[in-house]
PDB file of N, CA and C in Angstrom:
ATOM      1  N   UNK A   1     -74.010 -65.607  -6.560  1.00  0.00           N
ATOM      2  CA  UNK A   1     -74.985 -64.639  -6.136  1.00  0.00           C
ATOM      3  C   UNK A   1     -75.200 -64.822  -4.642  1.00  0.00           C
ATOM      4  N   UNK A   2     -75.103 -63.588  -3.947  1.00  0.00           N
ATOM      5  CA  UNK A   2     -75.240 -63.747  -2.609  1.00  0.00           C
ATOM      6  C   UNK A   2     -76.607 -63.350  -1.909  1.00  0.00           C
ATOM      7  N   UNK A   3     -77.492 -63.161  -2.937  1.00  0.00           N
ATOM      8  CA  UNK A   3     -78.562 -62.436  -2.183  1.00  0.00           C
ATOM      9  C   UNK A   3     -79.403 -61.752  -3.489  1.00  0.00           C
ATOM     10  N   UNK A   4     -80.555 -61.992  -3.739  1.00  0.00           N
ATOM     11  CA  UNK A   4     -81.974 -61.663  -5.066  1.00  0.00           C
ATOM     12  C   UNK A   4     -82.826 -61.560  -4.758  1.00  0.00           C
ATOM     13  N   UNK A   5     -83.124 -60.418  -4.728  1.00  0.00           N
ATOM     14  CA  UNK A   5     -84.593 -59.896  -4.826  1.00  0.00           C
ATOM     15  C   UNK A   5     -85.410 -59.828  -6.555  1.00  0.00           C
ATOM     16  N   UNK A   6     -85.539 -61.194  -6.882  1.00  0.00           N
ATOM     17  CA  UNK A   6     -86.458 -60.657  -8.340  1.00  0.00           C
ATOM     18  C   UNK A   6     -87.572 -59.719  -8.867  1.00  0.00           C
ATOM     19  N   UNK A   7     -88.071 -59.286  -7.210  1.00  0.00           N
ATOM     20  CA  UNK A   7     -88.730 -58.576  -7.965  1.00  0.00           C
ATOM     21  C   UNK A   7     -88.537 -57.045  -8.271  1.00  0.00           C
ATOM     22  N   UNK A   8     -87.666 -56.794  -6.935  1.00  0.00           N
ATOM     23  CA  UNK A   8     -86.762 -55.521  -7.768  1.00  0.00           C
ATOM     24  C   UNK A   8     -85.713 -55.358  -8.311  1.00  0.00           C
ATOM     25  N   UNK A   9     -85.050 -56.745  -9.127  1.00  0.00           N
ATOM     26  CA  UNK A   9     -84.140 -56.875 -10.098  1.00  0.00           C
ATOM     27  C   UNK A   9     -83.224 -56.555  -9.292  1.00  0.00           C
ATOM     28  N   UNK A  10     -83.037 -56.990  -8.027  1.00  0.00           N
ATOM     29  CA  UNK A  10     -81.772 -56.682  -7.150  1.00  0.00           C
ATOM     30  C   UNK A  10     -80.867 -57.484  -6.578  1.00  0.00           C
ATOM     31  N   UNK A  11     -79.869 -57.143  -7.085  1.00  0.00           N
ATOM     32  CA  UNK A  11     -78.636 -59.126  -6.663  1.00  0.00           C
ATOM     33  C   UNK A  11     -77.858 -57.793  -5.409  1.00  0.00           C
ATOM     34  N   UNK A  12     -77.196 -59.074  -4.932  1.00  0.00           N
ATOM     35  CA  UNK A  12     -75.637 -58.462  -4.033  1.00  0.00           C
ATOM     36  C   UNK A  12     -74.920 -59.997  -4.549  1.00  0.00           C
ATOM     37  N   UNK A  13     -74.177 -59.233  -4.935  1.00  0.00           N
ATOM     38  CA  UNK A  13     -73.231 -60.611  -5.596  1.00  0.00           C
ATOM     39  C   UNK A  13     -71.614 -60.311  -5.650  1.00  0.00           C
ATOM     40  N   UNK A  14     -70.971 -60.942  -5.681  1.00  0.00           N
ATOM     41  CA  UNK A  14     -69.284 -60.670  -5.522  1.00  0.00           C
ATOM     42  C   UNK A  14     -68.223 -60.981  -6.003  1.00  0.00           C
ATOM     43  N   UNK A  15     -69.033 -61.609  -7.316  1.00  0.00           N
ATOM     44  CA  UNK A  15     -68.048 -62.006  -8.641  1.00  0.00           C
ATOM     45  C   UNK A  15     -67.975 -61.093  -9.441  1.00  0.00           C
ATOM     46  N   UNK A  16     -66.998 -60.099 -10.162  1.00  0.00           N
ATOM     47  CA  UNK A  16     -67.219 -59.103 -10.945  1.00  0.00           C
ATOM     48  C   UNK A  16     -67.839 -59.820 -12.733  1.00  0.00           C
ATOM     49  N   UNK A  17     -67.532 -61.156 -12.755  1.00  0.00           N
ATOM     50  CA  UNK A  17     -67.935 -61.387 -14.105  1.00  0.00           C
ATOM     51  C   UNK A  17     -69.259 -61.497 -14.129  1.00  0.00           C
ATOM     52  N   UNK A  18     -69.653 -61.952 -13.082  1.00  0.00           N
ATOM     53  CA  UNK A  18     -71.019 -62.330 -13.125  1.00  0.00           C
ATOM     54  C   UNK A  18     -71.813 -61.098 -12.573  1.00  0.00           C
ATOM     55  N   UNK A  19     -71.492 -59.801 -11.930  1.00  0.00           N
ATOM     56  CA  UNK A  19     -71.970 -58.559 -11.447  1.00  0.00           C
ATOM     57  C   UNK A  19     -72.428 -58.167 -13.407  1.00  0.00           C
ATOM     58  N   UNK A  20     -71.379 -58.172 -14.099  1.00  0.00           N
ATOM     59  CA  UNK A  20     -71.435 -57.575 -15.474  1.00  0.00           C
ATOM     60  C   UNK A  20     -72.226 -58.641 -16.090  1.00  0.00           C
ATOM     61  N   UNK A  21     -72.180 -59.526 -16.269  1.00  0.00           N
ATOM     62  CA  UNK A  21     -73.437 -59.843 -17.028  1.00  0.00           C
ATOM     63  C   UNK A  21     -74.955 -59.798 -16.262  1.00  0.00           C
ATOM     64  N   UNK A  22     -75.073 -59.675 -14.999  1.00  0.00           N
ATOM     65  CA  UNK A  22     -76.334 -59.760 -14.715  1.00  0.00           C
ATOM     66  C   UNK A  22     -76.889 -58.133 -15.020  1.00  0.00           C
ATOM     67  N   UNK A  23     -75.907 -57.319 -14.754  1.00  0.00           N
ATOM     68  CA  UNK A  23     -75.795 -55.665 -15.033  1.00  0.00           C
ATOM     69  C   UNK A  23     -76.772 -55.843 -16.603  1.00  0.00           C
ATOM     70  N   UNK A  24     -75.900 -56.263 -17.574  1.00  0.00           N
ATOM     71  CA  UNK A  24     -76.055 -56.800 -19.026  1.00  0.00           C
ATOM     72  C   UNK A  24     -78.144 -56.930 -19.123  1.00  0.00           C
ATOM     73  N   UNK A  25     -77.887 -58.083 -18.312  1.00  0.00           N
ATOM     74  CA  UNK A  25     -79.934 -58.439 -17.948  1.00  0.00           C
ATOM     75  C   UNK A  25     -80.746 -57.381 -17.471  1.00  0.00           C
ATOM     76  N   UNK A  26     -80.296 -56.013 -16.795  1.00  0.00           N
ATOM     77  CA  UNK A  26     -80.864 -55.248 -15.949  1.00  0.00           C
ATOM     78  C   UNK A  26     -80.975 -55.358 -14.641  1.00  0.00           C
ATOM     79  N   UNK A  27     -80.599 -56.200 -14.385  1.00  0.00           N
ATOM     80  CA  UNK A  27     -80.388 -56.665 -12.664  1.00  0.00           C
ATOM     81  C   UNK A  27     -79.253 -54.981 -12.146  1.00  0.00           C
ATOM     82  N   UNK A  28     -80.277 -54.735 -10.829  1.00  0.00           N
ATOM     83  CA  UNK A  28     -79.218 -53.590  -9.993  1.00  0.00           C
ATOM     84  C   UNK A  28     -78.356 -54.044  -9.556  1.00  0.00           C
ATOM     85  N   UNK A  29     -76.242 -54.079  -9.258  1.00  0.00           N
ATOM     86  CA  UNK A  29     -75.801 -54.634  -8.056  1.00  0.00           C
ATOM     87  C   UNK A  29     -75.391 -53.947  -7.754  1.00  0.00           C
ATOM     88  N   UNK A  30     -75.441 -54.457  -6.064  1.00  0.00           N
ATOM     89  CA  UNK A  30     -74.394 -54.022  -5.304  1.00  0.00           C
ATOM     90  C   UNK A  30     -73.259 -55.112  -4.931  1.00  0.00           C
ATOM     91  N   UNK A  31     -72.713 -54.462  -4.288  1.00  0.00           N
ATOM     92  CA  UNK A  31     -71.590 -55.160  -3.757  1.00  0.00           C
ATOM     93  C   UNK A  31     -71.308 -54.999  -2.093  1.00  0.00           C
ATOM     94  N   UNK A  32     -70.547 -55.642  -1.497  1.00  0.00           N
ATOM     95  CA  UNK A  32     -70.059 -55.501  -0.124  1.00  0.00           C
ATOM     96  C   UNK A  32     -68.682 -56.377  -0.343  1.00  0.00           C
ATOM     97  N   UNK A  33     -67.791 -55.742   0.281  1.00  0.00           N
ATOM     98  CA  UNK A  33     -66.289 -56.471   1.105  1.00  0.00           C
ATOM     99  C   UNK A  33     -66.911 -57.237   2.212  1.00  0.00           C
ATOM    100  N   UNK A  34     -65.784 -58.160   2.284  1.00  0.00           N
ATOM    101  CA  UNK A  34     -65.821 -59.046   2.999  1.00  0.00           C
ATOM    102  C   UNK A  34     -66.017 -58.321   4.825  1.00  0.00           C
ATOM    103  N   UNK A  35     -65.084 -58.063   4.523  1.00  0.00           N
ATOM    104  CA  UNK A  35     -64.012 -56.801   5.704  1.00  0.00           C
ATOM    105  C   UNK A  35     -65.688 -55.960   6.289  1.00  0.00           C
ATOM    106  N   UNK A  36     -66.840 -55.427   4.814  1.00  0.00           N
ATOM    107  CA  UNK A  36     -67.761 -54.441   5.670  1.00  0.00           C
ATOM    108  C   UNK A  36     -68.965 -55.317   6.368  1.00  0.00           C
ATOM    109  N   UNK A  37     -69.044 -57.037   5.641  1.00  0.00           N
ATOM    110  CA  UNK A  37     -69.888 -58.013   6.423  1.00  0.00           C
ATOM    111  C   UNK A  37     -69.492 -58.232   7.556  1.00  0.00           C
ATOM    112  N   UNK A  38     -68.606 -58.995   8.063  1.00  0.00           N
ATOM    113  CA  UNK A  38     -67.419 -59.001   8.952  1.00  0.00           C
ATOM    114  C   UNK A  38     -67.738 -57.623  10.395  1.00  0.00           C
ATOM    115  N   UNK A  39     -67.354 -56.764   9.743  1.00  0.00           N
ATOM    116  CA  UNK A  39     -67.675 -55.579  10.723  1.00  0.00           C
ATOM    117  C   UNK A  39     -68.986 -54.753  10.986  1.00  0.00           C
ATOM    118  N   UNK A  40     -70.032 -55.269   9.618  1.00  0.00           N
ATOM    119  CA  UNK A  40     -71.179 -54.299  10.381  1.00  0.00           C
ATOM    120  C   UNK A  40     -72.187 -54.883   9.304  1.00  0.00           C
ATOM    121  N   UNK A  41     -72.792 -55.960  10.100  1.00  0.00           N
ATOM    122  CA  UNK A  41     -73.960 -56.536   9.482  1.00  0.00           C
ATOM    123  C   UNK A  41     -74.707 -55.352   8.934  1.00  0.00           C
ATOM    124  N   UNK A  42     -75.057 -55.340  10.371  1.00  0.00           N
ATOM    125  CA  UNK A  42     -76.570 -54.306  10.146  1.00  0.00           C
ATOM    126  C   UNK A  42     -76.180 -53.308   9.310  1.00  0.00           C
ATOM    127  N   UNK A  43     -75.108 -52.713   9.083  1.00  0.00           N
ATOM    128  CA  UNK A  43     -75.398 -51.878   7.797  1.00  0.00           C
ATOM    129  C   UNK A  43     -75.226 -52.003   6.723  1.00  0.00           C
ATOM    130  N   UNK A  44     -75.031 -53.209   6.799  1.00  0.00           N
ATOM    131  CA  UNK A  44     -75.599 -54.011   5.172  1.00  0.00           C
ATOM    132  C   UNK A  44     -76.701 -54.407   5.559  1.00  0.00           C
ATOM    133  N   UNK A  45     -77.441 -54.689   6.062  1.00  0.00           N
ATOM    134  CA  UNK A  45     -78.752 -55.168   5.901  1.00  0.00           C
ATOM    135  C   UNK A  45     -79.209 -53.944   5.759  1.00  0.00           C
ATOM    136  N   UNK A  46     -79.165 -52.869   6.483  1.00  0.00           N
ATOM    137  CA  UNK A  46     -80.322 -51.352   6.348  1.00  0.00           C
ATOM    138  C   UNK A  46     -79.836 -51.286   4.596  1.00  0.00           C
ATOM    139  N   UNK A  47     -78.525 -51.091   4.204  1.00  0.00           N
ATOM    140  CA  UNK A  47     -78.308 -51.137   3.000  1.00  0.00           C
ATOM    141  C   UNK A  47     -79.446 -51.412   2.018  1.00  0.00           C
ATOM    142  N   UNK A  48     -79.329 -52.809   2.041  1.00  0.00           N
ATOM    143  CA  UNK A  48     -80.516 -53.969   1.421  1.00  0.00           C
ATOM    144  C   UNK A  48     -82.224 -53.239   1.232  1.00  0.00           C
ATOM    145  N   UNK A  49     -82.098 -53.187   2.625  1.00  0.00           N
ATOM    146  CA  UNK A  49     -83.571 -52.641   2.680  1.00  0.00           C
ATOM    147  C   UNK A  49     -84.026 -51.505   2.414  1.00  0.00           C
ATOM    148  N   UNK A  50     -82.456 -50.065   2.294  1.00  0.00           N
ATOM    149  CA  UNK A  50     -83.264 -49.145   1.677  1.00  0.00           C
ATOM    150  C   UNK A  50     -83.237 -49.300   0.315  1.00  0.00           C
ATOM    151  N   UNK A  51     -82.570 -50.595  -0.148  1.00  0.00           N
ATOM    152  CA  UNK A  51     -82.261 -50.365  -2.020  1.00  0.00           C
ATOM    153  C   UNK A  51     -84.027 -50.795  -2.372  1.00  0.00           C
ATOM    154  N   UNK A  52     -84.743 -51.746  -1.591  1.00  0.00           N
ATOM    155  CA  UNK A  52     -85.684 -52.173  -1.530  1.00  0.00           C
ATOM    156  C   UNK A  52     -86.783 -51.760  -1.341  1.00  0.00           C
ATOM    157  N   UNK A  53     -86.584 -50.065  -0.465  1.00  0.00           N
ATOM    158  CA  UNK A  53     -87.374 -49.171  -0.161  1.00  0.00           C
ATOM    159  C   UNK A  53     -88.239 -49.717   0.964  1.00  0.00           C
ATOM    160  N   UNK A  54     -87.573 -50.709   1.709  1.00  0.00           N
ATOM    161  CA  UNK A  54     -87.984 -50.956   3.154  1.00  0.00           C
ATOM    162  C   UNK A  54     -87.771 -50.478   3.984  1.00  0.00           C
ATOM    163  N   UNK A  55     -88.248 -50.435   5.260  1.00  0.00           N
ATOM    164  CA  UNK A  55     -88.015 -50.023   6.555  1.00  0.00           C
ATOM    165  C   UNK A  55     -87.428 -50.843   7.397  1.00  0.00           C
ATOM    166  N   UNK A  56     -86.520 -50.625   8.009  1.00  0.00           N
ATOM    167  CA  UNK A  56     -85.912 -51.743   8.715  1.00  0.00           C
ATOM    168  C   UNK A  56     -85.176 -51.082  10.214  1.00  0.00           C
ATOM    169  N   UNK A  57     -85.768 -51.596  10.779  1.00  0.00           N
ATOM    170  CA  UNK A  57     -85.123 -51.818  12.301  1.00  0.00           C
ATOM    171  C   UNK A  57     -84.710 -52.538  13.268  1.00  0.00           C
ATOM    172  N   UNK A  58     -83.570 -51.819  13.921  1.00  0.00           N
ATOM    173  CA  UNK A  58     -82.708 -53.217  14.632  1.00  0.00           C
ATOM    174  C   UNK A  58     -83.645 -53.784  15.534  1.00  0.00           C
ATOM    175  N   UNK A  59     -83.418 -55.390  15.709  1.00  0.00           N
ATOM    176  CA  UNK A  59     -84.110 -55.749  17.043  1.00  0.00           C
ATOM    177  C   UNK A  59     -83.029 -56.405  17.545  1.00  0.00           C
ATOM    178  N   UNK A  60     -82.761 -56.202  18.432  1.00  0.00           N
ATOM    179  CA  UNK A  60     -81.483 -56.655  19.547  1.00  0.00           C
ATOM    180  C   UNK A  60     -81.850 -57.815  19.577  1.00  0.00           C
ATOM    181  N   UNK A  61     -80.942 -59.148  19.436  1.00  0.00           N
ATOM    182  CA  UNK A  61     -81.223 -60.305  19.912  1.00  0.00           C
ATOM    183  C   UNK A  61     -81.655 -60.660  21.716  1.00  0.00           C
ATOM    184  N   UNK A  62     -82.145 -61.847  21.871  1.00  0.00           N
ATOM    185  CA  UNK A  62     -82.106 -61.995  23.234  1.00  0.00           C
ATOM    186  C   UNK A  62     -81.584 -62.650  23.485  1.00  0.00           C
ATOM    187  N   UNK A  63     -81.096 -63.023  24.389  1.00  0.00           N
ATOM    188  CA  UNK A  63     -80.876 -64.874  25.007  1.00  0.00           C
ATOM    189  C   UNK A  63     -81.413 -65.622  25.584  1.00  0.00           C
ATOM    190  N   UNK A  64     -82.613 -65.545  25.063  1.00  0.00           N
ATOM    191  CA  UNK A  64     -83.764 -66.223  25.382  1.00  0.00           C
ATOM    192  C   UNK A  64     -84.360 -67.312  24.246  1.00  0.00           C
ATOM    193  N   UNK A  65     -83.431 -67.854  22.770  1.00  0.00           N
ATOM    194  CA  UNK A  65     -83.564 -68.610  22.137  1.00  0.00           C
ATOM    195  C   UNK A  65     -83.458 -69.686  22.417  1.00  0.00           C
ATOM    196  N   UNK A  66     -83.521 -70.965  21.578  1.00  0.00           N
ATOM    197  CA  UNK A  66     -83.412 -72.630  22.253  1.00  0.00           C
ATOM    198  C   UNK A  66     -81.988 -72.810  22.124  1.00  0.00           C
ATOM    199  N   UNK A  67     -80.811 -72.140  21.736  1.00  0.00           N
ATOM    200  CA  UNK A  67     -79.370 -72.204  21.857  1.00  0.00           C
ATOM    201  C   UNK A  67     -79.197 -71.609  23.662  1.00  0.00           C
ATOM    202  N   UNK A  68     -80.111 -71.056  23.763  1.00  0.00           N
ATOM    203  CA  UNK A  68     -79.585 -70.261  24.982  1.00  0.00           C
ATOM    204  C   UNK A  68     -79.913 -70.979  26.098  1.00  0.00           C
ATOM    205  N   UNK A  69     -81.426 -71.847  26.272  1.00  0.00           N
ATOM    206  CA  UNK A  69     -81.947 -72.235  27.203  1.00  0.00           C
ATOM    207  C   UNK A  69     -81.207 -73.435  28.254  1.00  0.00           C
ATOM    208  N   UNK A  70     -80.590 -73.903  28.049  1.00  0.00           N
ATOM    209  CA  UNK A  70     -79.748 -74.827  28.613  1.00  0.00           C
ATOM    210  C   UNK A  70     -78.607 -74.450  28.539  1.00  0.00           C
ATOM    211  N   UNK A  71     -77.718 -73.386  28.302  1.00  0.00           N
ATOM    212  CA  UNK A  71     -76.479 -72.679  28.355  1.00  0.00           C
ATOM    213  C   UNK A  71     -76.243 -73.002  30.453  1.00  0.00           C
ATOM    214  N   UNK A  72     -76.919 -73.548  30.912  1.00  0.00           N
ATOM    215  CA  UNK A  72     -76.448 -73.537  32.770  1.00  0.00           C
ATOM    216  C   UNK A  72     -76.546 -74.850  33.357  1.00  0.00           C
ATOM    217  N   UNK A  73     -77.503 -75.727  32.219  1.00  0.00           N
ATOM    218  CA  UNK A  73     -77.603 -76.670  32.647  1.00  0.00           C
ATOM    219  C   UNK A  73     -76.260 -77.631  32.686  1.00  0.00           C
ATOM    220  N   UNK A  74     -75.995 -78.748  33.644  1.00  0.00           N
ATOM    221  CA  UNK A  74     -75.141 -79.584  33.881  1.00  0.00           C
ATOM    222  C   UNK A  74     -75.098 -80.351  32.695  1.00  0.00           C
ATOM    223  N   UNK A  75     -73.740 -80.948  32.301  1.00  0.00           N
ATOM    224  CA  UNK A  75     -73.623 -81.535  30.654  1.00  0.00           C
ATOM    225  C   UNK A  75     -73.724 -83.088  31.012  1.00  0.00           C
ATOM    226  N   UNK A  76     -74.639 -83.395  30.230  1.00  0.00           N
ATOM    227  CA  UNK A  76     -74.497 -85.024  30.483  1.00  0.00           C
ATOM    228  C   UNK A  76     -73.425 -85.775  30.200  1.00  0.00           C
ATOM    229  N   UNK A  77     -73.426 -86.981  31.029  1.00  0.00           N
ATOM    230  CA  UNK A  77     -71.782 -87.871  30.701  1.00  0.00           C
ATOM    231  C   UNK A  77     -72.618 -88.712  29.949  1.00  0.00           C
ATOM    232  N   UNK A  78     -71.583 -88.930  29.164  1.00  0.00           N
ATOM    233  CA  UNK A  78     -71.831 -90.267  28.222  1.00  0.00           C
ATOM    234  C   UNK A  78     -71.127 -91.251  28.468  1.00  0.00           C
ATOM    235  N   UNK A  79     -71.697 -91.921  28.173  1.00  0.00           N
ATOM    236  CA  UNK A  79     -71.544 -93.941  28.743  1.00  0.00           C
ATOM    237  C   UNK A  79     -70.675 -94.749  27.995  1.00  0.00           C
TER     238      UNK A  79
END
């Protein structure tokens, strides 16, 4: 299982045996290729969120996270 929402009985999952039995329980799935994660997050995530009946909007990352903040600084030598 790649992803459950219990409370709207909602998997994304990518095993077909296990898509059919959770189907079996009432669980909704979907599915995604590898190939459509890979190439376009975000529209699997809007995906997600309209199965969920959310609203969802992009927020552009920044580079202003703690991965980013020392991206200029000089690398220490080790001893």
């Amino acid at each position: 299982m790649d992803f459950a929402c219990p409370q709207k009985m909602l998997v994304v999952e990518d095993d077909l045996k296990r898509q059919e039995h959770l189907e079996t329980l009432g669980w909704k799935v979907i599915r995604f290729s590898d190939k459509e994660v890979e190439e376009d997050a975000e529209a699997i995530a809007q995906t997600i969120a309209r199965e969920l009946n959310l609203s969802y909007k992009i927020k552009p990352r920044t580079a202003t996270g703690s991965g980013m903040k020392n991206i200029n600084a000089p690398k220490k030598r080790r001893r």
